[in-house]
PDB file of N, CA and C in Angstrom:
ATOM      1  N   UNK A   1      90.550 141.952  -2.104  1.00  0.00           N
ATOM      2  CA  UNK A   1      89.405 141.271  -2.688  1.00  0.00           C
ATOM      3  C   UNK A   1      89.484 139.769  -2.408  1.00  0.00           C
ATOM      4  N   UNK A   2      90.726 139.073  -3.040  1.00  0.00           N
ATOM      5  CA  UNK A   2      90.821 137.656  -2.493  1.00  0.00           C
ATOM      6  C   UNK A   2      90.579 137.715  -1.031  1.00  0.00           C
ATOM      7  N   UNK A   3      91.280 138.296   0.020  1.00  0.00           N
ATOM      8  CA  UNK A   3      91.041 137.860   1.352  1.00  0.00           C
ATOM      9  C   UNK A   3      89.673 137.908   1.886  1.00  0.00           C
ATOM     10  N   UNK A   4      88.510 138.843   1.578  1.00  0.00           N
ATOM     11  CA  UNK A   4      87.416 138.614   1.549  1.00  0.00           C
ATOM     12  C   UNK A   4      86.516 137.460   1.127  1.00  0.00           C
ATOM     13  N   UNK A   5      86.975 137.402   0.185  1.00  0.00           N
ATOM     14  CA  UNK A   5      86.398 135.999  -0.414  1.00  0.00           C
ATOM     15  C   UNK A   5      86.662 134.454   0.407  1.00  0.00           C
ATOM     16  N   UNK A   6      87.725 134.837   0.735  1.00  0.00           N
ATOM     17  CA  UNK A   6      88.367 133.689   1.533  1.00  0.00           C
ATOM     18  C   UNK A   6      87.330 133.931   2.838  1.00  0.00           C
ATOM     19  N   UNK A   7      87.679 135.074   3.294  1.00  0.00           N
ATOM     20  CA  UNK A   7      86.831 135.037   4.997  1.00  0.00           C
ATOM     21  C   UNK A   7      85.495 134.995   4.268  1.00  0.00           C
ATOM     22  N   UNK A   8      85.114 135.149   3.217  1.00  0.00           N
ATOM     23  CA  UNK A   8      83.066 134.547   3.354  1.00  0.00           C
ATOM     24  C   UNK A   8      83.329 133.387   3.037  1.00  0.00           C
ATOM     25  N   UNK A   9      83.767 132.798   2.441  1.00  0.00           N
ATOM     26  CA  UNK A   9      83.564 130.910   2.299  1.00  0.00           C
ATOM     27  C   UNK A   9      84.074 130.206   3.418  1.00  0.00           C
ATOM     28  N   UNK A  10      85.042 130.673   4.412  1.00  0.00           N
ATOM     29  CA  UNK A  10      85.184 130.413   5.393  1.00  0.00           C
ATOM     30  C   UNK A  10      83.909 130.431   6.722  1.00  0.00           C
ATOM     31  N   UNK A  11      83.305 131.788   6.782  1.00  0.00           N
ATOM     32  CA  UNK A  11      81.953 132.066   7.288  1.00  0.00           C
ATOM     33  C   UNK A  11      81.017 131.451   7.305  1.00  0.00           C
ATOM     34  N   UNK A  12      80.822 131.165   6.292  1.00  0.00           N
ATOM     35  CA  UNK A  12      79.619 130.170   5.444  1.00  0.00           C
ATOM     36  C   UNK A  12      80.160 128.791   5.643  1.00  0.00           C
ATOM     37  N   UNK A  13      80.951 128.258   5.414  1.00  0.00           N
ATOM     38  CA  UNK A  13      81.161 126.931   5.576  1.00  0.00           C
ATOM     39  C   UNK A  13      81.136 126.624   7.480  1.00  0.00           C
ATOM     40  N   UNK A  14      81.644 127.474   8.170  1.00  0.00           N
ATOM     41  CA  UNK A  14      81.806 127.023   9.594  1.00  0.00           C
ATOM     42  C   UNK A  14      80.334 127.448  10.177  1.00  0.00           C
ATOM     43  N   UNK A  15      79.099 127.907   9.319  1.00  0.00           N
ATOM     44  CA  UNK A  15      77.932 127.154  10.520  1.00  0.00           C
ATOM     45  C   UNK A  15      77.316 126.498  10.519  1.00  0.00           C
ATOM     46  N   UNK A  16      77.729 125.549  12.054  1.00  0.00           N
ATOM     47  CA  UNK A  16      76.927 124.573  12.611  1.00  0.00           C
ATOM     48  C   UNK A  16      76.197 124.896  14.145  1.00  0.00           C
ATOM     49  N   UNK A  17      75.594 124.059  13.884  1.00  0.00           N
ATOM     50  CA  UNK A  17      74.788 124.045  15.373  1.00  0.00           C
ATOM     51  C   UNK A  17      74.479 122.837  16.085  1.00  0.00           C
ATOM     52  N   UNK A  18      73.942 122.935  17.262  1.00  0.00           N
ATOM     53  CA  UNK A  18      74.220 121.228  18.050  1.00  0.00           C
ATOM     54  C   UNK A  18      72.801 120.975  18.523  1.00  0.00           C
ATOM     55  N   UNK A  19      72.524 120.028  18.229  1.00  0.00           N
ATOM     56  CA  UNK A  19      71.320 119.516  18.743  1.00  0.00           C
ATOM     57  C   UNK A  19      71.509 118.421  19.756  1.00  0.00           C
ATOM     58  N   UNK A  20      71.032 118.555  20.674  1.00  0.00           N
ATOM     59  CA  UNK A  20      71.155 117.719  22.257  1.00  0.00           C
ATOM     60  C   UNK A  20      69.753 117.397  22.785  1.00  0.00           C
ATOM     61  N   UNK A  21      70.236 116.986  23.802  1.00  0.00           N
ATOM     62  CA  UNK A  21      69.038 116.301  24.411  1.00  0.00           C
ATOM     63  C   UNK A  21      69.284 115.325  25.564  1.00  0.00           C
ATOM     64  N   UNK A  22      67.754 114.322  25.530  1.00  0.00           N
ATOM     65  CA  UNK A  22      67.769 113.153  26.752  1.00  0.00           C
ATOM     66  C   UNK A  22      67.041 112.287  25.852  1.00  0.00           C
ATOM     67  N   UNK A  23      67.367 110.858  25.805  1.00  0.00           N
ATOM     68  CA  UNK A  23      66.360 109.910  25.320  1.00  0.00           C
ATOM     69  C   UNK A  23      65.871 109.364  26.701  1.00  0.00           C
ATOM     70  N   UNK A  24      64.691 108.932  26.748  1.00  0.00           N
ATOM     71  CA  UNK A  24      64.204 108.279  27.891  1.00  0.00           C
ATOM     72  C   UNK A  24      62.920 106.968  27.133  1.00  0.00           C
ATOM     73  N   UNK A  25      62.623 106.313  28.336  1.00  0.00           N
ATOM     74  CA  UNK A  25      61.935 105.046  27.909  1.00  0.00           C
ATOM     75  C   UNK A  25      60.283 105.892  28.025  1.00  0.00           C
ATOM     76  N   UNK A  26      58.939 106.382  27.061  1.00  0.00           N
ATOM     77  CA  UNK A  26      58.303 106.500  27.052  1.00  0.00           C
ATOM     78  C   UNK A  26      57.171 105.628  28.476  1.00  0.00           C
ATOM     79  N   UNK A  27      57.546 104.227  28.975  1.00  0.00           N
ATOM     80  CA  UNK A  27      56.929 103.716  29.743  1.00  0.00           C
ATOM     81  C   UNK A  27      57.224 104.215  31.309  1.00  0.00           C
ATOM     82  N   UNK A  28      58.556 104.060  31.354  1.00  0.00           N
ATOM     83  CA  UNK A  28      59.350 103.963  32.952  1.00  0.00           C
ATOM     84  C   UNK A  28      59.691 105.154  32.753  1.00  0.00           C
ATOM     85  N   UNK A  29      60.453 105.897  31.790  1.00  0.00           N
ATOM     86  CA  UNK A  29      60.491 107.222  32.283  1.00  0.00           C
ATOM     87  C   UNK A  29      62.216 107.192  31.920  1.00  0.00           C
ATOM     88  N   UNK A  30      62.678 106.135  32.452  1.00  0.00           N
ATOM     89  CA  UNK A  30      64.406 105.989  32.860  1.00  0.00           C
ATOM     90  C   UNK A  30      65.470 106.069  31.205  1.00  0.00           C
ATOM     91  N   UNK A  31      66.244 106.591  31.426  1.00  0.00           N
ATOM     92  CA  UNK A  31      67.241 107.187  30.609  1.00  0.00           C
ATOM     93  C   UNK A  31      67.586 105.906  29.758  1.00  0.00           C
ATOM     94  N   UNK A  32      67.504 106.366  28.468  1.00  0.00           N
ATOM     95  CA  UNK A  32      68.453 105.163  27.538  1.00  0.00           C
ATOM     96  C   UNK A  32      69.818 105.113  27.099  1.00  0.00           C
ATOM     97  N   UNK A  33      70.826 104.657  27.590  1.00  0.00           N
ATOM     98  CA  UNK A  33      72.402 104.249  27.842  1.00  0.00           C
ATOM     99  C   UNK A  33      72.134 103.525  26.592  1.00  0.00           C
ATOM    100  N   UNK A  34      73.194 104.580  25.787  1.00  0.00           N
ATOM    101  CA  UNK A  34      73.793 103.820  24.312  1.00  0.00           C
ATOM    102  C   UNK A  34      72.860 104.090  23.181  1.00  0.00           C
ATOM    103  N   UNK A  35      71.836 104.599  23.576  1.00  0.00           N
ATOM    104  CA  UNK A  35      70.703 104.926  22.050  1.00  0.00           C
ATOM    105  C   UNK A  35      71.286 105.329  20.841  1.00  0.00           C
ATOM    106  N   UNK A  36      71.301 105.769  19.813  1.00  0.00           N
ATOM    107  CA  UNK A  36      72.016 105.667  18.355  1.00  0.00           C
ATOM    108  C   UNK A  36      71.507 106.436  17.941  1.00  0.00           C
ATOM    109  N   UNK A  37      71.810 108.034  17.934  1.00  0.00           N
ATOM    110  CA  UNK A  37      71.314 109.308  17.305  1.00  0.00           C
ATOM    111  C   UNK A  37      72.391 109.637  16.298  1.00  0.00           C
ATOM    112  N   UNK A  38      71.814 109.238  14.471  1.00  0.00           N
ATOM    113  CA  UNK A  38      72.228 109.573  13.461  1.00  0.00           C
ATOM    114  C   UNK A  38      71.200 110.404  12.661  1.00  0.00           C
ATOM    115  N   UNK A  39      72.087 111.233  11.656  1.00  0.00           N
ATOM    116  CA  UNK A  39      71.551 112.113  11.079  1.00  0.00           C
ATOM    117  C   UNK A  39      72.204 111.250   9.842  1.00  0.00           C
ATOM    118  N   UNK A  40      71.173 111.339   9.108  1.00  0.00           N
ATOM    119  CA  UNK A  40      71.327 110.472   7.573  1.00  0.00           C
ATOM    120  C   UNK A  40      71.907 111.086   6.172  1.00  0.00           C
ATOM    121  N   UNK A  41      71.676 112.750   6.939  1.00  0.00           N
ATOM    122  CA  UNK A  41      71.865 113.519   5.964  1.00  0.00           C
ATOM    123  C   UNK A  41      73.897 113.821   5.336  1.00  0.00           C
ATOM    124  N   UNK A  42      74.346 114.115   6.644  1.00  0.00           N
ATOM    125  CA  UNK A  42      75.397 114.431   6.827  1.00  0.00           C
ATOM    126  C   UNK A  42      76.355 112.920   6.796  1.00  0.00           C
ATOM    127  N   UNK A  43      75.748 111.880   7.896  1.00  0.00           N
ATOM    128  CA  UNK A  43      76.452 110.673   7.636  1.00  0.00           C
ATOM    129  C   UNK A  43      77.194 110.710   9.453  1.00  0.00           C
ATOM    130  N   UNK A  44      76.543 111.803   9.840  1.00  0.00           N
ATOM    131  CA  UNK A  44      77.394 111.969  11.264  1.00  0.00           C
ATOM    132  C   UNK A  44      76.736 111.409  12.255  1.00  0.00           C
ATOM    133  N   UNK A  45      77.069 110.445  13.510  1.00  0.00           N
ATOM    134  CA  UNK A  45      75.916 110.126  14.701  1.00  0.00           C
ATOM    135  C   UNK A  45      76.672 110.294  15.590  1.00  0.00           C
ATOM    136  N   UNK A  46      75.946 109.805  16.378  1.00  0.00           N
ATOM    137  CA  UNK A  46      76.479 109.476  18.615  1.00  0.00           C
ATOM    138  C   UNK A  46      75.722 108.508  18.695  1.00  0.00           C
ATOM    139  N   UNK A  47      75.893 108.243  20.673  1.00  0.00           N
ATOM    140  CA  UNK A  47      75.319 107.607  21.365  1.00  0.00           C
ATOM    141  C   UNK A  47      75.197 108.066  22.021  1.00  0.00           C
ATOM    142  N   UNK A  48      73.871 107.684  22.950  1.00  0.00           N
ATOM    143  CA  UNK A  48      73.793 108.519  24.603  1.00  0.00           C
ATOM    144  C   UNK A  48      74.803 107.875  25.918  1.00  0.00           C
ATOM    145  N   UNK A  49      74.632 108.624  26.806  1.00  0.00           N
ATOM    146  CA  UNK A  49      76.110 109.095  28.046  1.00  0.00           C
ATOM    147  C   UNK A  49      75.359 108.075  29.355  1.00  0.00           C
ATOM    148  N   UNK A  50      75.532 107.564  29.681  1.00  0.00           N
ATOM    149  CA  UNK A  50      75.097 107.295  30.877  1.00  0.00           C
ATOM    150  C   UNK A  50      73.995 107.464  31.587  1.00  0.00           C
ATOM    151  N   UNK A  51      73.767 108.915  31.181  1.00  0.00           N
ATOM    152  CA  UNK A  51      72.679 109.747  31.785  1.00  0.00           C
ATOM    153  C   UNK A  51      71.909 109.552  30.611  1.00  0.00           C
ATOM    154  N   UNK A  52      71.670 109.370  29.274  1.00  0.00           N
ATOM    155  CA  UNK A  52      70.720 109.138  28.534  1.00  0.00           C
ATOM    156  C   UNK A  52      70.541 110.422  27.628  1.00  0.00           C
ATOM    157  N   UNK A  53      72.093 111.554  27.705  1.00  0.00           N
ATOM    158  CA  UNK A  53      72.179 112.595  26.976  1.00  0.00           C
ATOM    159  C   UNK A  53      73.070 112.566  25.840  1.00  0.00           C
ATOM    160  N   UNK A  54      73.203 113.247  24.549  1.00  0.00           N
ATOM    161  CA  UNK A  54      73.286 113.233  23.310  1.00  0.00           C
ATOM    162  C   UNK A  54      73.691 114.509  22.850  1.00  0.00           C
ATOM    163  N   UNK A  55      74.757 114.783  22.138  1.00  0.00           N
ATOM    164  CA  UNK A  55      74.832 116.444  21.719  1.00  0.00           C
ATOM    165  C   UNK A  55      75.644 115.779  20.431  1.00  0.00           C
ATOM    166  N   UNK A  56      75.031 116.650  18.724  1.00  0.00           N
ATOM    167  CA  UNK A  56      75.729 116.539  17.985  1.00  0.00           C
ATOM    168  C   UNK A  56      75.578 117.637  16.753  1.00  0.00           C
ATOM    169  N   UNK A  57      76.852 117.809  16.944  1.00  0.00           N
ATOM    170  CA  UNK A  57      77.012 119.327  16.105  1.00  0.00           C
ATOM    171  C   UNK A  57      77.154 119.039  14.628  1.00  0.00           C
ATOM    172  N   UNK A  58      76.020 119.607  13.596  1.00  0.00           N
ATOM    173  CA  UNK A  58      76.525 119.140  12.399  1.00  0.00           C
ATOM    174  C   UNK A  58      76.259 120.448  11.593  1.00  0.00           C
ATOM    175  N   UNK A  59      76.528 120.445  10.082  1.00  0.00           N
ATOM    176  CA  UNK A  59      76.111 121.902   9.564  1.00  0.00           C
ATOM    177  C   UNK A  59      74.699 122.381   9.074  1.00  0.00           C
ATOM    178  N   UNK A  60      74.716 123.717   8.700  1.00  0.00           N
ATOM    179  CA  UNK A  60      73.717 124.139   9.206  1.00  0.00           C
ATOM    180  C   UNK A  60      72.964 124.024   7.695  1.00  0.00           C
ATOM    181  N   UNK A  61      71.855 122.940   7.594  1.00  0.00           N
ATOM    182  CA  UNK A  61      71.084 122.360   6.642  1.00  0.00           C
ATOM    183  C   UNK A  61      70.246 121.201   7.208  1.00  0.00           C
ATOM    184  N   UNK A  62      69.314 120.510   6.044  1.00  0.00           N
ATOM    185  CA  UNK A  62      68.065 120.024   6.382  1.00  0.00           C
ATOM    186  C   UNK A  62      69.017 118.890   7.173  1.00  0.00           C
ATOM    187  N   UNK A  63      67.947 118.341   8.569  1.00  0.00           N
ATOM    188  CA  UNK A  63      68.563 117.172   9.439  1.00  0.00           C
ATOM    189  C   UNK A  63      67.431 115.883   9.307  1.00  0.00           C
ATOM    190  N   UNK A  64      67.810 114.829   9.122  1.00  0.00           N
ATOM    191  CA  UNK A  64      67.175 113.152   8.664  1.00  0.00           C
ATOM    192  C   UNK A  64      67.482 112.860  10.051  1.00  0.00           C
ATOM    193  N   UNK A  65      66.791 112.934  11.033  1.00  0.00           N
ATOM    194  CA  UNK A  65      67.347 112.491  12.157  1.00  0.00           C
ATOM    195  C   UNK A  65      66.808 111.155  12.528  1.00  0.00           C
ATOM    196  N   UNK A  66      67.779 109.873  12.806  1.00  0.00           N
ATOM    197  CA  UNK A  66      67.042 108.750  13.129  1.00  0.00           C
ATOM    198  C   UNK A  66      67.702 108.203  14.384  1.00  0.00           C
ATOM    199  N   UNK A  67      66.673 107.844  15.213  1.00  0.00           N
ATOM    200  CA  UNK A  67      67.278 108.073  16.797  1.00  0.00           C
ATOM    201  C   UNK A  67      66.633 106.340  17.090  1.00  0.00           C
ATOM    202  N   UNK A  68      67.619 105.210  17.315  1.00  0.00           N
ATOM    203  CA  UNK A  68      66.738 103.905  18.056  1.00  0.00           C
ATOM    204  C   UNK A  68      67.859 103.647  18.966  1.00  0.00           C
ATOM    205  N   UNK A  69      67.337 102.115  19.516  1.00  0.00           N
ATOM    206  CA  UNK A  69      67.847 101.511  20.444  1.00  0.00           C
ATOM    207  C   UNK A  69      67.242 100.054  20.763  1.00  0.00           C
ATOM    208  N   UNK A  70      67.989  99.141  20.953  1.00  0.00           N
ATOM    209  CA  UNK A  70      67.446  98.040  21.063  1.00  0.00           C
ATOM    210  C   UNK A  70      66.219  97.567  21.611  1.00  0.00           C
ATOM    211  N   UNK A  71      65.475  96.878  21.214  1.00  0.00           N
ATOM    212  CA  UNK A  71      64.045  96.718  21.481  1.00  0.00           C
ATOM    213  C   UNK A  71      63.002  97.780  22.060  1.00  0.00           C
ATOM    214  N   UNK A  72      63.297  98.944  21.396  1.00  0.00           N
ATOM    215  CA  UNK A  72      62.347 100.218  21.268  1.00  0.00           C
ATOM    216  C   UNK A  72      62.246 100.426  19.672  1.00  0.00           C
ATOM    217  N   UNK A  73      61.274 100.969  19.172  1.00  0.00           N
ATOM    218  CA  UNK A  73      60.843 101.412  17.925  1.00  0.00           C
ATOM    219  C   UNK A  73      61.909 102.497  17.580  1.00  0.00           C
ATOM    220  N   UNK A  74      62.314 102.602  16.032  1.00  0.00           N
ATOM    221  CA  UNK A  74      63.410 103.422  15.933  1.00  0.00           C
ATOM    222  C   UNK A  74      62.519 104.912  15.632  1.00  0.00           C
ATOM    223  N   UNK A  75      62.489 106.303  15.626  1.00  0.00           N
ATOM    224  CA  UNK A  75      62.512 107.559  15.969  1.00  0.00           C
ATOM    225  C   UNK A  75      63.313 108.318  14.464  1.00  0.00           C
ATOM    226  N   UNK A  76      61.928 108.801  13.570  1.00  0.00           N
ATOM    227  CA  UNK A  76      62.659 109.687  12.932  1.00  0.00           C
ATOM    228  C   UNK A  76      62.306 110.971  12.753  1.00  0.00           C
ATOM    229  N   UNK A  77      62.929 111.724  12.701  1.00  0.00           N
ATOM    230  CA  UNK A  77      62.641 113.667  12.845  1.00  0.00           C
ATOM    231  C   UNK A  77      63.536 114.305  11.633  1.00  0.00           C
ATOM    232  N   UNK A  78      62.670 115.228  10.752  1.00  0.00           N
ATOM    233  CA  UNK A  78      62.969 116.031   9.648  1.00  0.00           C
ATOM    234  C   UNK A  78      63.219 117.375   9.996  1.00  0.00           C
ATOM    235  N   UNK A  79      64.301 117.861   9.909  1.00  0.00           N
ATOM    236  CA  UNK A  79      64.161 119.271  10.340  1.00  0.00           C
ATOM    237  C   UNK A  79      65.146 120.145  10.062  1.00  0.00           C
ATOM    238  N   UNK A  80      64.933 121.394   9.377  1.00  0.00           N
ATOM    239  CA  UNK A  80      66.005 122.341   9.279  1.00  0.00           C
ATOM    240  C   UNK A  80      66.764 123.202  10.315  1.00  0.00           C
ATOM    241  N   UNK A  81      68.012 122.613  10.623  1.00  0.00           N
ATOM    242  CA  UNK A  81      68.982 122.811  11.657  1.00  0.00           C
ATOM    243  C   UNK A  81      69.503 124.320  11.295  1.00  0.00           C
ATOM    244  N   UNK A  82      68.872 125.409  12.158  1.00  0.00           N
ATOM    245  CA  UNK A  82      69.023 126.681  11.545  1.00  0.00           C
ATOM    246  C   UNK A  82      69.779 127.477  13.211  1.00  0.00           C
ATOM    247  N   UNK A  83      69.944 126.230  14.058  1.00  0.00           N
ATOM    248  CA  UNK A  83      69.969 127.400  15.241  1.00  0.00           C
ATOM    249  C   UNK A  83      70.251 126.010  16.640  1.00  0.00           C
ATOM    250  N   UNK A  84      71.010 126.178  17.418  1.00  0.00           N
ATOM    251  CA  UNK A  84      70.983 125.409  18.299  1.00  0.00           C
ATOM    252  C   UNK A  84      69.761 125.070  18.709  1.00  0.00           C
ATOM    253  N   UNK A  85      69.751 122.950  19.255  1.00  0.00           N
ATOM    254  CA  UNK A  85      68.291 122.794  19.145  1.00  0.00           C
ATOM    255  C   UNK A  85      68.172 121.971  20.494  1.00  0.00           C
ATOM    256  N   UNK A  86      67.230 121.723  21.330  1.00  0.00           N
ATOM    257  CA  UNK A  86      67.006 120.955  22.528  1.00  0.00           C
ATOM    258  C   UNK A  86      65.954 119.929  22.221  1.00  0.00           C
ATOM    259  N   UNK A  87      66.083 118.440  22.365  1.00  0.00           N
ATOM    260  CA  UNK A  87      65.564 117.563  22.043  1.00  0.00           C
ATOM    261  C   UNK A  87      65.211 116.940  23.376  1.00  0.00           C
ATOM    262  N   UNK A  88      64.231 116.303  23.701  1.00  0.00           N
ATOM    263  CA  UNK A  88      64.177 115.417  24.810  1.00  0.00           C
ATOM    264  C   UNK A  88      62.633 114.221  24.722  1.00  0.00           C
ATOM    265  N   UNK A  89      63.616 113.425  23.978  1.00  0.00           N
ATOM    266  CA  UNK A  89      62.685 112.035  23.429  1.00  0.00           C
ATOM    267  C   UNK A  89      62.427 110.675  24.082  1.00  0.00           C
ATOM    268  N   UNK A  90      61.721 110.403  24.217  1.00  0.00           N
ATOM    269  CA  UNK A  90      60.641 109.640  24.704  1.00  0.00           C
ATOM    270  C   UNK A  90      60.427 108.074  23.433  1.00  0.00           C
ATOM    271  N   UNK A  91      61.365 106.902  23.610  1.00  0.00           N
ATOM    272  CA  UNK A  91      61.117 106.055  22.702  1.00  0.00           C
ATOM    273  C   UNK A  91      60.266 105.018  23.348  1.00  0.00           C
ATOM    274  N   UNK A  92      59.529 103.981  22.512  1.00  0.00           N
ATOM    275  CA  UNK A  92      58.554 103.596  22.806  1.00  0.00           C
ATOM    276  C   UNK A  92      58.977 102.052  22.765  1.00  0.00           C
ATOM    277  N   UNK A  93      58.634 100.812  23.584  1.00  0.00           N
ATOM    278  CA  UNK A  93      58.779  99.267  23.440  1.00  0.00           C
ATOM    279  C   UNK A  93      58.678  98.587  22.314  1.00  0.00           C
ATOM    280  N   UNK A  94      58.827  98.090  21.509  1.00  0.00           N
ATOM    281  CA  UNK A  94      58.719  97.456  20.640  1.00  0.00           C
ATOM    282  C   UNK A  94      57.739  95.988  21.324  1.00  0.00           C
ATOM    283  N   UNK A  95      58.069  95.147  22.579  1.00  0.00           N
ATOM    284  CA  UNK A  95      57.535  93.932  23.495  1.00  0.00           C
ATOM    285  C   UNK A  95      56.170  94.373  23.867  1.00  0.00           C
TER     286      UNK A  95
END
């Protein structure tokens, strides 16, 4: 009976899922190096890769997602993280 109990709170506590993506510049098109994808909920973020890609695995509940970068408008998305997710965002100039 205990070891059951143990493997469902174990079960339950380990799912997460990853939400990824590309940020790109809504004008030019070209990848944003270093953008700042936090989730507000959890307290967990990244940055984007070179290539302007992002992957971050957090658990599986509502996501506060707030995505900026210097002199672009900052990016926020509400959403229940129920399942691996593909993002590919488009931020906009602030100039």
């Amino acid at each position: 009976m205990y070891l059951s109990l143990l493997l469902l709170t174990l079960l339950l506590s380990a799912q997460k899922h990853t939400i990824s993506g590309y940020i790109s510049s809504s004008s030019s098109g070209e990848k944003l190096i270093g953008a700042s994808v936090y989730d507000e909920s959890s307290g967990l973020g990244t940055v984007t890769n070179t290539y302007g890609f992002f992957s971050l695995t957090l658990p599986e509940d509502t996501v506060f997602l707030r995505v900026s970068y210097v002199g672009f408008g900052t990016r926020r998305m509400v959403f229940i993280n129920e399942k691996d997710t593909s993002l590919n965002l488009e931020m906009s100039s602030v100039l």
